[in-house]
Protein backbone atom coordinates (compact mmCIF):
# COMPACT_ATOMS: atom_id res chain seq x y z
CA UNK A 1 40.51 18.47 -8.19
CA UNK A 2 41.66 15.86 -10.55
CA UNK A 3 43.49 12.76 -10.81
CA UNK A 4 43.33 8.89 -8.98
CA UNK A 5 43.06 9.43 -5.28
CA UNK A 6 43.28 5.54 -4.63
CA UNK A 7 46.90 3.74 -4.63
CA UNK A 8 47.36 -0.21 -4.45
CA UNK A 9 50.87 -1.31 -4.29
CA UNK A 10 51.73 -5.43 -4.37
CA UNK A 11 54.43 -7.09 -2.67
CA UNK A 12 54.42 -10.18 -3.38
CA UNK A 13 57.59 -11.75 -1.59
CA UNK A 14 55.86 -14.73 0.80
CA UNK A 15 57.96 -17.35 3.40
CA UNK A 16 55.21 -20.45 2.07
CA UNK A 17 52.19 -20.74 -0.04
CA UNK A 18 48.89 -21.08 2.21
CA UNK A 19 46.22 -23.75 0.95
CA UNK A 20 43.79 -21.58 -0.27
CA UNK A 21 45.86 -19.28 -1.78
CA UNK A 22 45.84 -18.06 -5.70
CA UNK A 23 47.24 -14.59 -5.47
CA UNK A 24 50.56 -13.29 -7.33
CA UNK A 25 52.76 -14.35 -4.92
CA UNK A 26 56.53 -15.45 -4.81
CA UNK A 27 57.35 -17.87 -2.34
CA UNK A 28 61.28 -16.97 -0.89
CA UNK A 29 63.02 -14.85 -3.64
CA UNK A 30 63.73 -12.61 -0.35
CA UNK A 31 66.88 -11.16 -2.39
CA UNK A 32 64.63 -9.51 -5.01
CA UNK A 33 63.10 -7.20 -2.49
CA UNK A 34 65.52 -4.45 -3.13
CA UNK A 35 65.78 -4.67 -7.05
CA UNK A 36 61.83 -4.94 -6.37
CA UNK A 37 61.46 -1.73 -4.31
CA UNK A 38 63.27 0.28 -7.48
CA UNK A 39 61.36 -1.22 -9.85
CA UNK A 40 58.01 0.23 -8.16
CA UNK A 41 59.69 3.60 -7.40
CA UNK A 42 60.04 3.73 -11.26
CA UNK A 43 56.67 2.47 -11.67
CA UNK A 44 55.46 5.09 -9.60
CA UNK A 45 57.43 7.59 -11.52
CA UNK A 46 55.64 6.54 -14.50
CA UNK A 47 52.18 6.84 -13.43
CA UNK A 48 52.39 10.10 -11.57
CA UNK A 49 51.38 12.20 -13.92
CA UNK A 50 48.01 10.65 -13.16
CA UNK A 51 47.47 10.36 -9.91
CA UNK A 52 46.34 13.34 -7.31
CA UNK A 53 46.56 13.78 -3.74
CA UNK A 54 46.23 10.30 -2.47
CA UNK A 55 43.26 9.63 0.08
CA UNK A 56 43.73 5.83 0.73
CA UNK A 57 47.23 3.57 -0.03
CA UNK A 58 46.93 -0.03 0.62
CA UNK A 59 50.22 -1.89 0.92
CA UNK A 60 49.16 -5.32 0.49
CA UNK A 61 50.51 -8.64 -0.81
CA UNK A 62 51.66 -11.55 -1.03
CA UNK A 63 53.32 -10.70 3.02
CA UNK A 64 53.69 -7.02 2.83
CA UNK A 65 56.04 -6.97 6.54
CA UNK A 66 58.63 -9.28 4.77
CA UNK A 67 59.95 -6.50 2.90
CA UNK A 68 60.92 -5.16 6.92
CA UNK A 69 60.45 -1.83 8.50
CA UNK A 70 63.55 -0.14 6.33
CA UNK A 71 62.60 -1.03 3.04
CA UNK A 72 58.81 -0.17 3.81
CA UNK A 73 59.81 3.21 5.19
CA UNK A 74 61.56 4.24 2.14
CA UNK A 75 58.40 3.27 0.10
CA UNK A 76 56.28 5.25 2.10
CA UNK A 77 58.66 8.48 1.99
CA UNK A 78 58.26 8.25 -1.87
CA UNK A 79 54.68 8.72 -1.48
CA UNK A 80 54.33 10.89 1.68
CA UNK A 81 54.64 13.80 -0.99
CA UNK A 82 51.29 12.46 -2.51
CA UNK A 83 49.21 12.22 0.38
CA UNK A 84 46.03 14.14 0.98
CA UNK A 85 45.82 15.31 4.84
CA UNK A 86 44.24 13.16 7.03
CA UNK A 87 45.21 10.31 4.26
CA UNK A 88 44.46 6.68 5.45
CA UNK A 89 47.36 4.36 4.60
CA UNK A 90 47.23 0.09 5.18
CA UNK A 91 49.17 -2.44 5.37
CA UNK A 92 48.39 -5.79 5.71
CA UNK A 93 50.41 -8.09 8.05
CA UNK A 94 51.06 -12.04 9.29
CA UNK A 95 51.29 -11.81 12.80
CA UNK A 96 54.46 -14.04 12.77
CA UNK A 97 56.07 -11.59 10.79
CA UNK A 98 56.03 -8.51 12.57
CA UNK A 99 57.24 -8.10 16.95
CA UNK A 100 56.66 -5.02 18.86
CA UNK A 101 59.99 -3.33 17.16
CA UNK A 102 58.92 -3.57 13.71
CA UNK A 103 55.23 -2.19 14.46
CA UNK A 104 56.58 0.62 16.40
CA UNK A 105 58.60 1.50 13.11
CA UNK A 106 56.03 0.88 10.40
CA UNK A 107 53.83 2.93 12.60
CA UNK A 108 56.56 5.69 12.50
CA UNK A 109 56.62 5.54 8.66
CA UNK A 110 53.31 6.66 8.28
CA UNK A 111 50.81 3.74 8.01
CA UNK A 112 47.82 4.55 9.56
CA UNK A 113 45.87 1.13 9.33
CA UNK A 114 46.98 -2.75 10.00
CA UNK A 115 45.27 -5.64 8.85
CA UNK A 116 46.35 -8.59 10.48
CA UNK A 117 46.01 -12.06 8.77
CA UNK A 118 44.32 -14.47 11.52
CA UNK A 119 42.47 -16.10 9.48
CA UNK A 120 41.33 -18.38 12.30
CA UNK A 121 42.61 -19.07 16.19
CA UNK A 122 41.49 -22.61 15.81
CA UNK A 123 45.40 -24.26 15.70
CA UNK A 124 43.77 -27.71 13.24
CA UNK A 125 42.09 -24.83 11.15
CA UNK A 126 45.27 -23.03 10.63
CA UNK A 127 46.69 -26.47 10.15
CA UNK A 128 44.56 -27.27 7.24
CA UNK A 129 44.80 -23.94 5.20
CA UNK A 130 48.48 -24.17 5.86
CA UNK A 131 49.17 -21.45 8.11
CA UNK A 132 52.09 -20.72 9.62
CA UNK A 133 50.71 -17.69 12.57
CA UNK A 134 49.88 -19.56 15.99
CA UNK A 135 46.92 -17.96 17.86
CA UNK A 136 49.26 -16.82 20.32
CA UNK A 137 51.28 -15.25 17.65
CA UNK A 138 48.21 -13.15 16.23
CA UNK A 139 47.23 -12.46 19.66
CA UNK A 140 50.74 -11.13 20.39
CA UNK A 141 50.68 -9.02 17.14
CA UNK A 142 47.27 -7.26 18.07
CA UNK A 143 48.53 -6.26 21.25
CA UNK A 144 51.78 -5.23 19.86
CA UNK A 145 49.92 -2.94 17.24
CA UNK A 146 48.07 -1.35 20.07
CA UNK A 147 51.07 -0.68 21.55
CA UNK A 148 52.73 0.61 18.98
CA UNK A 149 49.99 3.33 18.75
CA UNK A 150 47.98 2.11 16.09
CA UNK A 151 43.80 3.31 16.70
CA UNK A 152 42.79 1.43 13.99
CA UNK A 153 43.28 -2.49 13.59
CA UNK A 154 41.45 -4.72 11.22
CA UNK A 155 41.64 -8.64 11.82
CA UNK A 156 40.71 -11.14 8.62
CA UNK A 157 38.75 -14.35 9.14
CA UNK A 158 38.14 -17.01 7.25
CA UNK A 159 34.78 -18.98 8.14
CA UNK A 160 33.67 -22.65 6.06
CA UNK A 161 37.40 -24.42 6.31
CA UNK A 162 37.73 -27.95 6.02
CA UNK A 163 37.04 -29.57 9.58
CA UNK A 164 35.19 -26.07 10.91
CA UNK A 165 32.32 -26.97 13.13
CA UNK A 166 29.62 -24.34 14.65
CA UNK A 167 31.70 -24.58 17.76
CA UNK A 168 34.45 -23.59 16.45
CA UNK A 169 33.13 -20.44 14.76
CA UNK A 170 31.58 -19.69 18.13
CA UNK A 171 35.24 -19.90 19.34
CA UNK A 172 36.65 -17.58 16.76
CA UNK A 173 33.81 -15.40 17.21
CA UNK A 174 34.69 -15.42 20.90
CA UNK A 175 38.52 -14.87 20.22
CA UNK A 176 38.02 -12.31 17.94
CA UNK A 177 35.66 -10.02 20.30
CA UNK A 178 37.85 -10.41 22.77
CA UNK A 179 41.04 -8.88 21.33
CA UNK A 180 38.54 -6.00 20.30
CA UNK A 181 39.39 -4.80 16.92
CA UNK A 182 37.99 -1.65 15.10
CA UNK A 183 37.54 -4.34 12.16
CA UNK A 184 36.75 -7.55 11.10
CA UNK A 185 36.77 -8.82 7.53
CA UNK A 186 35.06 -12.33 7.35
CA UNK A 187 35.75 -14.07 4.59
CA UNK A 188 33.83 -17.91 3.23
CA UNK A 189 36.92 -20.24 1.95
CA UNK A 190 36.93 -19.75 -1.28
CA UNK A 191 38.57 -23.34 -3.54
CA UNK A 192 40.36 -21.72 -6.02
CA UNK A 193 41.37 -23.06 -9.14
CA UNK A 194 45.53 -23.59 -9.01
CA UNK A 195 45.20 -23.53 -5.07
CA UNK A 196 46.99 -26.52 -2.73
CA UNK A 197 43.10 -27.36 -1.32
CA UNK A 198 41.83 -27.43 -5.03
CA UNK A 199 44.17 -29.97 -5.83
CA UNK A 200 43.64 -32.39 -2.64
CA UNK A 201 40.26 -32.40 -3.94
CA UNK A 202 39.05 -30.37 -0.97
CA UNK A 203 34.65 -29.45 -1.35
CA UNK A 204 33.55 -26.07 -0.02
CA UNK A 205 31.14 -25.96 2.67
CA UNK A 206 27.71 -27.38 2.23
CA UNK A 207 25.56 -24.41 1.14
CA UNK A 208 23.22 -24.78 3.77
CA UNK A 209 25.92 -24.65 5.94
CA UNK A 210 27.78 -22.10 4.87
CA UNK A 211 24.41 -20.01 5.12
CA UNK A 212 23.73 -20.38 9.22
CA UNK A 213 27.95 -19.71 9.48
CA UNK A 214 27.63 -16.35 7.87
CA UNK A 215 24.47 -15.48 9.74
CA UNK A 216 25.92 -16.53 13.40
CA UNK A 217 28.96 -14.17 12.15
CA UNK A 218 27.01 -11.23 10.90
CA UNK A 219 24.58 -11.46 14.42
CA UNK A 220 27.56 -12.34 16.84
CA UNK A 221 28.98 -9.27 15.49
CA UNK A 222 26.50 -6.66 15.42
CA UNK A 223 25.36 -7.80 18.81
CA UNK A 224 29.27 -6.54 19.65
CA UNK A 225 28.63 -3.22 18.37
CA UNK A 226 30.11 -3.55 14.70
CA UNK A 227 28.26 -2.38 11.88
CA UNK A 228 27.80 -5.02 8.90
CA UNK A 229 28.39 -2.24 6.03
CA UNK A 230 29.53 -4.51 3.30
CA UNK A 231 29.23 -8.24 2.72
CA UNK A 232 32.22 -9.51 4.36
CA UNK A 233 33.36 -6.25 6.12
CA UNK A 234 32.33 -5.24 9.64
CA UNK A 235 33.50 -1.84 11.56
CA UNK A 236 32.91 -0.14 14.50
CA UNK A 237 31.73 3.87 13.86
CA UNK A 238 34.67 5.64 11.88
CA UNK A 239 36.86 2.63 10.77
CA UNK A 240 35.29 1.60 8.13
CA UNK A 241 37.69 0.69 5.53
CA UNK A 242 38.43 3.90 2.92
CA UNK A 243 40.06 1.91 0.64
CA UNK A 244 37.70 -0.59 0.27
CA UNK A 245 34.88 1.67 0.16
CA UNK A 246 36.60 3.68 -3.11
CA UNK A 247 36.35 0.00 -4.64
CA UNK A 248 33.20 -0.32 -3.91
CA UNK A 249 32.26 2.85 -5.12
CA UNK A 250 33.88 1.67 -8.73
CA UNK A 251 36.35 4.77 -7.77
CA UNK A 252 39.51 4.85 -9.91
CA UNK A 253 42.47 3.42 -8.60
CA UNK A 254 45.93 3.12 -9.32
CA UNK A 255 47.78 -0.45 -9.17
CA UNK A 256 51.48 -0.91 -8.66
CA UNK A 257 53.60 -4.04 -8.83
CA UNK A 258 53.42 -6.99 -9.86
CA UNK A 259 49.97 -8.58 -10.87
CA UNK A 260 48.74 -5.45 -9.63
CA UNK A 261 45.30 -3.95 -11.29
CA UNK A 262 44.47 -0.33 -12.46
CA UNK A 263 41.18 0.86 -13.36
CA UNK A 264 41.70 4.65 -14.85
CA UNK A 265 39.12 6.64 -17.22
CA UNK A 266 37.34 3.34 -18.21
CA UNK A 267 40.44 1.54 -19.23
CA UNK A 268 41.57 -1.23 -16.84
CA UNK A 269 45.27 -3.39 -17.36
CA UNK A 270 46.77 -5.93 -15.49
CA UNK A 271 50.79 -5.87 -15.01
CA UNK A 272 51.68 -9.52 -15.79
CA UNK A 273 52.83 -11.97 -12.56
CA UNK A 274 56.52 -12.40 -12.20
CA UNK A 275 59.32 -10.80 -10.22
CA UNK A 276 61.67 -11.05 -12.87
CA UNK A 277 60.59 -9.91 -15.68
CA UNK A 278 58.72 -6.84 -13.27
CA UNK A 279 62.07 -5.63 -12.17
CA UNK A 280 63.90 -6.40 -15.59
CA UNK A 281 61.12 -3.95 -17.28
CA UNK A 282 61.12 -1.23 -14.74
CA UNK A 283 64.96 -1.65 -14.84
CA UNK A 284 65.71 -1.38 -18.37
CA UNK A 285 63.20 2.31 -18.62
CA UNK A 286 60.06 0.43 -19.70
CA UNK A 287 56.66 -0.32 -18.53
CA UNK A 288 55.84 -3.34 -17.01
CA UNK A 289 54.52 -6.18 -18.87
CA UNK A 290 50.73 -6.03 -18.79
CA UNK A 291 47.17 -6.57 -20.28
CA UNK A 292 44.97 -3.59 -21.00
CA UNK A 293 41.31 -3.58 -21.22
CA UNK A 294 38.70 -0.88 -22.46
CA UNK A 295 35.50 -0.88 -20.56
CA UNK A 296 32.31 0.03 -22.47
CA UNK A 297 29.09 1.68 -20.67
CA UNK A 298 27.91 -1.43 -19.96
CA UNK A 299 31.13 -3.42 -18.69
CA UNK A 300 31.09 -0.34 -16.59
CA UNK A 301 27.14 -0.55 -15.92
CA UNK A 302 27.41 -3.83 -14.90
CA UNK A 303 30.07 -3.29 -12.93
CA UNK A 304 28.28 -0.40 -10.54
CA UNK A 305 25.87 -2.88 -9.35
CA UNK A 306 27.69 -5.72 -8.10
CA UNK A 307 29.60 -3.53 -6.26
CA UNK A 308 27.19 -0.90 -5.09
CA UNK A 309 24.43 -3.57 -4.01
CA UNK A 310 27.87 -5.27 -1.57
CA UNK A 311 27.43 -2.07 0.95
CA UNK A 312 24.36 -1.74 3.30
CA UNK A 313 24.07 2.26 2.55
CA UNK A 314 22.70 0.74 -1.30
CA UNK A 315 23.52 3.46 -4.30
CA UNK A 316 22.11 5.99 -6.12
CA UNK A 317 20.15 4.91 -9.47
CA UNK A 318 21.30 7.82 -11.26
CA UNK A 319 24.78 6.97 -10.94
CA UNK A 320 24.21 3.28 -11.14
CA UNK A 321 22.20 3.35 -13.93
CA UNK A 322 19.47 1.26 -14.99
CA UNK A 323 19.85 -3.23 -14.27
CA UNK A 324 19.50 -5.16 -16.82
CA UNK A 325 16.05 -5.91 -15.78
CA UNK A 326 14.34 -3.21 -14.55
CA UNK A 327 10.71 -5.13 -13.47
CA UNK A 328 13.11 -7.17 -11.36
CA UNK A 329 13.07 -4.01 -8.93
CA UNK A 330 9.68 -4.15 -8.13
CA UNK A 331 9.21 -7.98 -7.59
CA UNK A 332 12.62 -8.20 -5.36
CA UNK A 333 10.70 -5.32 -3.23
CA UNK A 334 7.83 -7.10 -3.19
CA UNK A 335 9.09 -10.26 -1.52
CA UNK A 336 11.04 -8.35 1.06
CA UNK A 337 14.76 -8.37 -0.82
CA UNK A 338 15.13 -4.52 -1.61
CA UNK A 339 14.23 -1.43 -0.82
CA UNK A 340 13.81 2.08 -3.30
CA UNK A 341 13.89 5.23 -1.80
CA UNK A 342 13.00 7.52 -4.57
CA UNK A 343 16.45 7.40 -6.66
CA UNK A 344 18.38 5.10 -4.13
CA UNK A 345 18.09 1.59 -3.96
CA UNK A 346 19.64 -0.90 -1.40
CA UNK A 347 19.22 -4.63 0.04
CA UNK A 348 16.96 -5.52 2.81
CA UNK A 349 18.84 -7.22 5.57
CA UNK A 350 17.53 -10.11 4.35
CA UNK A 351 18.37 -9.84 0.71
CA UNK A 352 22.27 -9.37 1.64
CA UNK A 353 21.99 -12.88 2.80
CA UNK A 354 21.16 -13.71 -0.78
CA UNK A 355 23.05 -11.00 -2.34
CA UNK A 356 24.34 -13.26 -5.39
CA UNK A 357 20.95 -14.57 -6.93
CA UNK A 358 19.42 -10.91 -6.74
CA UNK A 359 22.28 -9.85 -8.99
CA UNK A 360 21.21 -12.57 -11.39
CA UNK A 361 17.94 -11.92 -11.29
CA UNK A 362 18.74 -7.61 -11.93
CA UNK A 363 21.97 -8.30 -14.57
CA UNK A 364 23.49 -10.23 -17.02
CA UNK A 365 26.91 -11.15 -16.59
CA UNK A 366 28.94 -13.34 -19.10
């Protein structure tokens, strides 16, 4: 069968800007949400010609619950029509956003997967990355979730924010384990460029630093039973992320909304940020404004590897095709970095803690 199996749909509307934050987002605008809902139904109308059953949606954002339970429902009746059986559908969510009544309903509508943005249960850590979730609040929302029937619950975590000692990432680490999720996405702060943090002049965390946080993560959490199957991305057995893992896999996907990215038969475009001129577009019969790109072989090469080498099964050579440097291979192996199984190729457990310079050493990237 043909045709994108992999749908990402933005919503962008958010109640504040966090610190760290340097997504597409719109801060209020709550009244667009409805001209905004049309405009990606006609999106989606659009691009259907090529997408095929759908095996993962991810609803994320911007605050994907601030569009409410109604207005998310009607989304996800649009594309019930598209979904594969046994389809996995997320959403992310800010635990201040959503109560017992709301999860109950998006549950209802069809979404199969919540990820919850915790970020950290530390109340001066939320403080400085300008959260507005309490602990309690996330706490509340996990058990709500459960509740509401959902099997599979994904928590994100942010480790290396301004003020973070090791005891408090042996707190979070704590917290976390004991609300029990089937996921946990673990994320370093990154200071982005445009962000509130990058322009307080906020450093990231000393390297060395940063290094013994990510281990203590990675061994707290595989001591609890979760498997470390991508760099940042921990599951217990069968809830691994399928979304994530068709990005990973440099599968085709299918963007909608604003800011939103496609990648489709080696050609990837960008719809341009802005509310506004989305709807206005959409409204008016047209295409959103956006950016295309062609990728060539090697764009596309290139591209293989620093994904593939992210997940702890490796990937196949004949698929990735060759690095850059191929007598890289043998010296990484050599010092204990990578492994080759006949046509496969993956990271040691100790080269994932170095992931980054054994790409430079196998690729060049601009």
């Amino acid at each position: 069968m043909s045709g994108v199996r992999h749908l990402y749909v933005h919503l962008p509307f958010c109640a504040s800007r966090c610190g760290y934050c340097a997504f597409v987002v719109e801060v209020g605008a709550l009244g667009a949400r409805d001209a905004y809902l049309d405009a990606l139904t006609a999106e989606l109308g659009q691009e259907a010609g090529r997408l095929g059953p759908l095996e993962t949606v991810y609803l994320g954002g911007g605050t994907p619950t601030l569009m409410r339970p109604r207005r998310l429902a009607r989304l996800l009746d649009g594309l019930r029509p598209r979904l594969a059986e046994g389809a996995e559908v997320s959403m992310e969510a800010n635990p201040e956003t959503v109560d017992g009544a709301a999860l109950r309903a998006l549950r209802a509508a069809g979404v199969t997967r919540l990820s919850l943005g915790v970020q950290s249960f530390r109340p001066h850590l939320l403080g400085a990355l300008d959260r507005l979730a309490t602990p309690d609040q996330a706490r509340d929302a996990f058990r709500c979730a459960r509740a509401a029937g959902f099997e599979d619950i994904s928590i994100d975590l942010i480790f290396g924010i301004p003020g973070q000692t090791p005891a408090d990432l042996e707190a979070d680490l704590a917290d976390a384990l004991a609300l029990g999720p089937d996921h946990v996405s673990w994320y370093e702060l990154e200071i982005k460029p445009g962000s509130a943090l990058a322009r307080r002049g906020t450093r990231a965390m000393d390297e060395d630093e940063g290094a013994d946080a990510y281990r203590r993560i990675v061994e707290g959490l595989e001591a609890a039973g979760y498997a470390w199957y991508e760099t940042a991305n921990f599951a217990r057995p069968g809830h691994e992320c399928r979304h994530s893992l068709a990005y990973w896999g440099a599968a085709d996907y299918l963007g909608l909304g604003v800011g939103a990215v496609s990648t489709v038969d080696g050609v990837r475009w960008r719809n341009a940020p802005g509310v506004g001129r989305y709807t206005a577009a959409l409204a008016a019969g047209g295409p959103p404004p956006r950016t295309r790109e062609p990728l060539d072989a090697d764009d596309r090469r290139r591209e293989r590897w620093m994904l593939g080498l992210r997940l702890a099964r490796g990937m196949d050579l004949a698929w990735a095709g060759p690095p850059d440097h191929p007598g890289a291979l043998d010296r990484l192996a050599a010092a204990g970095l990578l492994r080759r199984d006949h046509d496969a190729v993956a990271l040691t457990r100790e080269g994932r803690f170095v992931q980054n310079a054994i790409l430079h050493e196998l690729m060049e990237y601009a």
